[in-house]
Protein backbone atom coordinates (compact mmCIF):
# COMPACT_ATOMS: atom_id res chain seq x y z
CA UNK A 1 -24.08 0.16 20.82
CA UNK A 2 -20.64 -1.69 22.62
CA UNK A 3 -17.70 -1.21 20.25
CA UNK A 4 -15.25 -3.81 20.79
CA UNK A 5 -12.34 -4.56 18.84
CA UNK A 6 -8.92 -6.61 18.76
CA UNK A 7 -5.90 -3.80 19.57
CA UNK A 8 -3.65 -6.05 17.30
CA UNK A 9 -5.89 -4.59 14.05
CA UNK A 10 -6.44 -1.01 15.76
CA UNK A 11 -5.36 2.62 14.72
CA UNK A 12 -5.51 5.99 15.48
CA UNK A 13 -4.97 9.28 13.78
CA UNK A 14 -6.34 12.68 13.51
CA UNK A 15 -6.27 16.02 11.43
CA UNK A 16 -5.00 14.78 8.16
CA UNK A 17 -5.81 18.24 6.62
CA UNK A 18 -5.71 16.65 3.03
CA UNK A 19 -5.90 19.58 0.74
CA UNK A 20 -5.36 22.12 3.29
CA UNK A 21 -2.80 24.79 2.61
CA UNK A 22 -3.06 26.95 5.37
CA UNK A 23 -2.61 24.14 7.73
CA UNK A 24 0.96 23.92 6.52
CA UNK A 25 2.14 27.45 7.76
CA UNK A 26 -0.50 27.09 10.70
CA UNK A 27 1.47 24.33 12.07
CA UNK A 28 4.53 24.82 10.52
CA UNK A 29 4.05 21.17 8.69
CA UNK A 30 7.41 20.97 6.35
CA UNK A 31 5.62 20.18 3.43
CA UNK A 32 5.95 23.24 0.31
CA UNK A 33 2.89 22.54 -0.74
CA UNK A 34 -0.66 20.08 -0.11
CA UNK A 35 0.51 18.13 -3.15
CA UNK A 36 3.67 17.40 -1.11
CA UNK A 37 1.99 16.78 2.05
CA UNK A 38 -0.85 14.66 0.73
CA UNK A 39 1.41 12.51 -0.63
CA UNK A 40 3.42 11.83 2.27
CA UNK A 41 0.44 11.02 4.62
CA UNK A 42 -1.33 9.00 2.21
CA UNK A 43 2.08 6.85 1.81
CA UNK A 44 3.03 6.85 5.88
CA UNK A 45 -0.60 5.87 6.23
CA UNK A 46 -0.74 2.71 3.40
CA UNK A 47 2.85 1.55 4.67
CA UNK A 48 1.32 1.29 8.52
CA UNK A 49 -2.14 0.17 8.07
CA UNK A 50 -3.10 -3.00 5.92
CA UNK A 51 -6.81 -3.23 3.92
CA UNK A 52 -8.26 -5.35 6.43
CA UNK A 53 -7.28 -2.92 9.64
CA UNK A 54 -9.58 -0.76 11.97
CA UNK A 55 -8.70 3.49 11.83
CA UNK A 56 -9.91 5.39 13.99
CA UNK A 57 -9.47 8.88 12.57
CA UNK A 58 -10.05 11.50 15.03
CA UNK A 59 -11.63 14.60 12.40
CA UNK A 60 -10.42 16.51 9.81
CA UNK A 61 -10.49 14.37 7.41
CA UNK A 62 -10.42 16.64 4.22
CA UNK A 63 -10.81 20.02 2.60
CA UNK A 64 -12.69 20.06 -0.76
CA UNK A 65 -15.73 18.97 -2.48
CA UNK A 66 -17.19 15.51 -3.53
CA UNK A 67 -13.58 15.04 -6.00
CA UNK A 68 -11.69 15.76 -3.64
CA UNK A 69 -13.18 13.40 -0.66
CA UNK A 70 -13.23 10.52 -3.17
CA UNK A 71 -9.68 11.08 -4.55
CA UNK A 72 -8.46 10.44 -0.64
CA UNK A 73 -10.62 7.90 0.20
CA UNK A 74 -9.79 5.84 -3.30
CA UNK A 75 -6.17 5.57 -2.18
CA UNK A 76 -6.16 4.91 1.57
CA UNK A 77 -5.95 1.51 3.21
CA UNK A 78 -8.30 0.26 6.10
CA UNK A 79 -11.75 0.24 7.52
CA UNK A 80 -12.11 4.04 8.21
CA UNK A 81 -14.26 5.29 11.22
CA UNK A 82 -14.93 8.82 11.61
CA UNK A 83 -15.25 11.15 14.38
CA UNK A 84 -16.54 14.27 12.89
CA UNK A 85 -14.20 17.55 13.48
CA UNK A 86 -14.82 21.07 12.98
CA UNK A 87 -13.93 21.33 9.14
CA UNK A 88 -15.64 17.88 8.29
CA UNK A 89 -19.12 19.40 9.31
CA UNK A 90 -19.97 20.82 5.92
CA UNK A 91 -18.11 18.43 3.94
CA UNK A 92 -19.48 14.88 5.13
CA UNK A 93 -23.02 16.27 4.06
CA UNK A 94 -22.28 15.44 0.27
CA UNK A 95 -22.67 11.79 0.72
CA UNK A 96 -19.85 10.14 2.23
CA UNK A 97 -21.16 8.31 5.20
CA UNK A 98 -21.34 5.25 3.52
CA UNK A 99 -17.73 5.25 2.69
CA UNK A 100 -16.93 5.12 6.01
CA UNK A 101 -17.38 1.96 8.73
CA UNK A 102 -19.25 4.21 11.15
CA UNK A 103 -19.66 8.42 11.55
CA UNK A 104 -20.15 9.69 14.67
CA UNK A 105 -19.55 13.30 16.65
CA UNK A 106 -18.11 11.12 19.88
CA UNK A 107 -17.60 7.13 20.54
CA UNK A 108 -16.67 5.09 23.59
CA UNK A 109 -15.19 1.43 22.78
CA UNK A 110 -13.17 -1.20 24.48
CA UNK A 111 -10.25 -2.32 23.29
CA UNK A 112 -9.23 -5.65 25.17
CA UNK A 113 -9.71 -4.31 28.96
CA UNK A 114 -9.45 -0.36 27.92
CA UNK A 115 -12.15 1.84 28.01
CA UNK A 116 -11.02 4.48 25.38
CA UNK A 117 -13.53 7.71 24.45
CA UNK A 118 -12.84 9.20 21.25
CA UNK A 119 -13.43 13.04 20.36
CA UNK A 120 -12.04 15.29 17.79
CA UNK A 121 -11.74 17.34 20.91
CA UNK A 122 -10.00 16.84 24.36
CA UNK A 123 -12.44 16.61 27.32
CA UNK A 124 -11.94 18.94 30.37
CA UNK A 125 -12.90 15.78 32.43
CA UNK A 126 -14.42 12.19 31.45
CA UNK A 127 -15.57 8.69 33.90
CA UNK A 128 -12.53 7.23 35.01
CA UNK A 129 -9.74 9.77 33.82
CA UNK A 130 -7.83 9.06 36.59
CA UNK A 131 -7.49 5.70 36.17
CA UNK A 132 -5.17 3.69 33.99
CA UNK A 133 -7.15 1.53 32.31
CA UNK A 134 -9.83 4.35 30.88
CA UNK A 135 -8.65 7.14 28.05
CA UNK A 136 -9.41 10.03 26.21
CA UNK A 137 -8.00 10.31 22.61
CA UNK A 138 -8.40 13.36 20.71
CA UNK A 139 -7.10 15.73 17.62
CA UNK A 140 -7.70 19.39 17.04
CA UNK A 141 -5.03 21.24 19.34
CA UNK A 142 -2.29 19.86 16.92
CA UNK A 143 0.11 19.39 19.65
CA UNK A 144 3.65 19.81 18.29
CA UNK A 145 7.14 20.56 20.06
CA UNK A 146 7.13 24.41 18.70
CA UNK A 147 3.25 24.52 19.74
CA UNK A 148 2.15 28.17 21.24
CA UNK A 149 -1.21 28.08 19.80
CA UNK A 150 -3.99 29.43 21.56
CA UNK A 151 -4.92 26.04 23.33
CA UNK A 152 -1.20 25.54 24.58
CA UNK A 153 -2.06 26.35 27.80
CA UNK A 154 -5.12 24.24 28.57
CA UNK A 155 -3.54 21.74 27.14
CA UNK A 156 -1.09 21.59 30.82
CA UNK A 157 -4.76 20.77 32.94
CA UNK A 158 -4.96 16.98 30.59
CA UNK A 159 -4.65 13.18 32.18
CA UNK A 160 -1.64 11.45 31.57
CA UNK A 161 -4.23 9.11 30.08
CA UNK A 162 -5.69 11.52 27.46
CA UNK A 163 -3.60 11.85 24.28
CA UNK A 164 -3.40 14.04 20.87
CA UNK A 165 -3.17 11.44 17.99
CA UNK A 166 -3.17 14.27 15.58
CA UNK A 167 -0.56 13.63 12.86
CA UNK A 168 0.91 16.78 14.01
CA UNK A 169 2.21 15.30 17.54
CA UNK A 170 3.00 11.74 15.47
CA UNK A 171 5.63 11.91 12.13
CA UNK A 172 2.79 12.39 10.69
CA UNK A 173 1.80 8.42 10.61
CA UNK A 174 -1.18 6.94 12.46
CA UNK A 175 -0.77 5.13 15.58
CA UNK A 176 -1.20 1.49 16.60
CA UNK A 177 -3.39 0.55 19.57
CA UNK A 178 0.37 -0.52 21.27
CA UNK A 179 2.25 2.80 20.61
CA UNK A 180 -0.73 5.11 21.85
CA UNK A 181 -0.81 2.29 25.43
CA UNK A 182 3.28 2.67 25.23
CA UNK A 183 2.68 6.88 25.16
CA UNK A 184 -0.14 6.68 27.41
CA UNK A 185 2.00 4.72 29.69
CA UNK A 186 5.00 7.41 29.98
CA UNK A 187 2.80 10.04 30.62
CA UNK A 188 1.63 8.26 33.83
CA UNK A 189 4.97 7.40 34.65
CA UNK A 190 5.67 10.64 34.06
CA UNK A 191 2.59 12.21 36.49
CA UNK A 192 3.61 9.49 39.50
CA UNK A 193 6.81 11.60 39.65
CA UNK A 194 4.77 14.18 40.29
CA UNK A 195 2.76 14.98 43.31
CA UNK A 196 -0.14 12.19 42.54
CA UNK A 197 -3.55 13.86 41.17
CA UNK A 198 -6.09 13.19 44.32
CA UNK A 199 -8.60 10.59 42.83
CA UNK A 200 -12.57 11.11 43.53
């Protein structure tokens, strides 16, 4: 199946963590509670992305049973697609797939002329990583400026065009198709200042 879709109607996000109070002293998230935090990403999500937009939403969705699921997905905005992540696994089995546009562990789709592969996690290598106009988009790692976590040093071997969309690494807002190209771009701006990576 070719996934191809119009960048002006495209999002991205990852690692909501909706009901998840350990992931608020995990990543130091400055939230006092999930009531808090739930609140603020349903709202930074419903003031960025309109009913008839495409999100991408990179895994870990939720925490909680069918009530819970339902109570998030009743108040959020846009045509959701899902890449699975770790603590969706058990959830997803009570009957959400429908809910969503399309489930899936991995996808690769185009986006105008970009070649973007999505994964809750970030690939050690993928086709075309060196080039500009391929990417790898990912959660997981929750990348954040204060982030020592136990992936914190893989995280140094990535592309410039590879790129945590986690909510984490983002104000905690999802990301149009033009800010993750405008980040993507830095980064390889970034890397040509650098001794160049040798391409194969």
């Amino acid at each position: 199946m070719n996934f191809k879709f119009d960048g002006s109607r495209v999002f991205f996000t990852s690692d909501t963590h909706f009901n998840h109070a350990n992931i608020i002293r995990y990543c130091q998230r400055p939230f006092k509670d999930t009531a808090e935090m739930n609140e603020t990403l349903i709202a930074n999500w419903n003031r960025t992305i309109g009913n008839d937009d495409i999100v991408f939403h990179l895994g870990d969705f939720c925490l909680g049973g069918a009530a819970e699921w339902a109570q998030m997905l009743d108040r959020l905005n846009g045509r959701i697609y899902l890449i699975l992540g770790n603590h969706d696994l058990k959830n997803i089995r009570q009957g959400f797939i429908d809910r969503f546009e399309h489930v899936a562990m991995q996808m690769r789709i185009e986006v105008g002329k970009k070649k973007i592969y999505l994964s809750h996690y970030p690939f050690l290598c993928f086709e075309g990583g060196y080039k500009t106009d391929v990417w790898q988009l990912f959660g997981h790692v929750h990348t954040r400026p204060s982030n020592t976590g136990i992936d914190a040093g893989r995280l140094q071997h990535l592309y410039p065009t590879q790129f945590d969309v986690g909510v984490d690494n983002n104000n905690f807002t999802p990301l149009s198709f033009d800010q993750v190209r405008e980040r993507i771009q830095w980064q390889i701006e970034q890397a040509n200042k650098r001794e160049p990576r040798q391409k194969r």
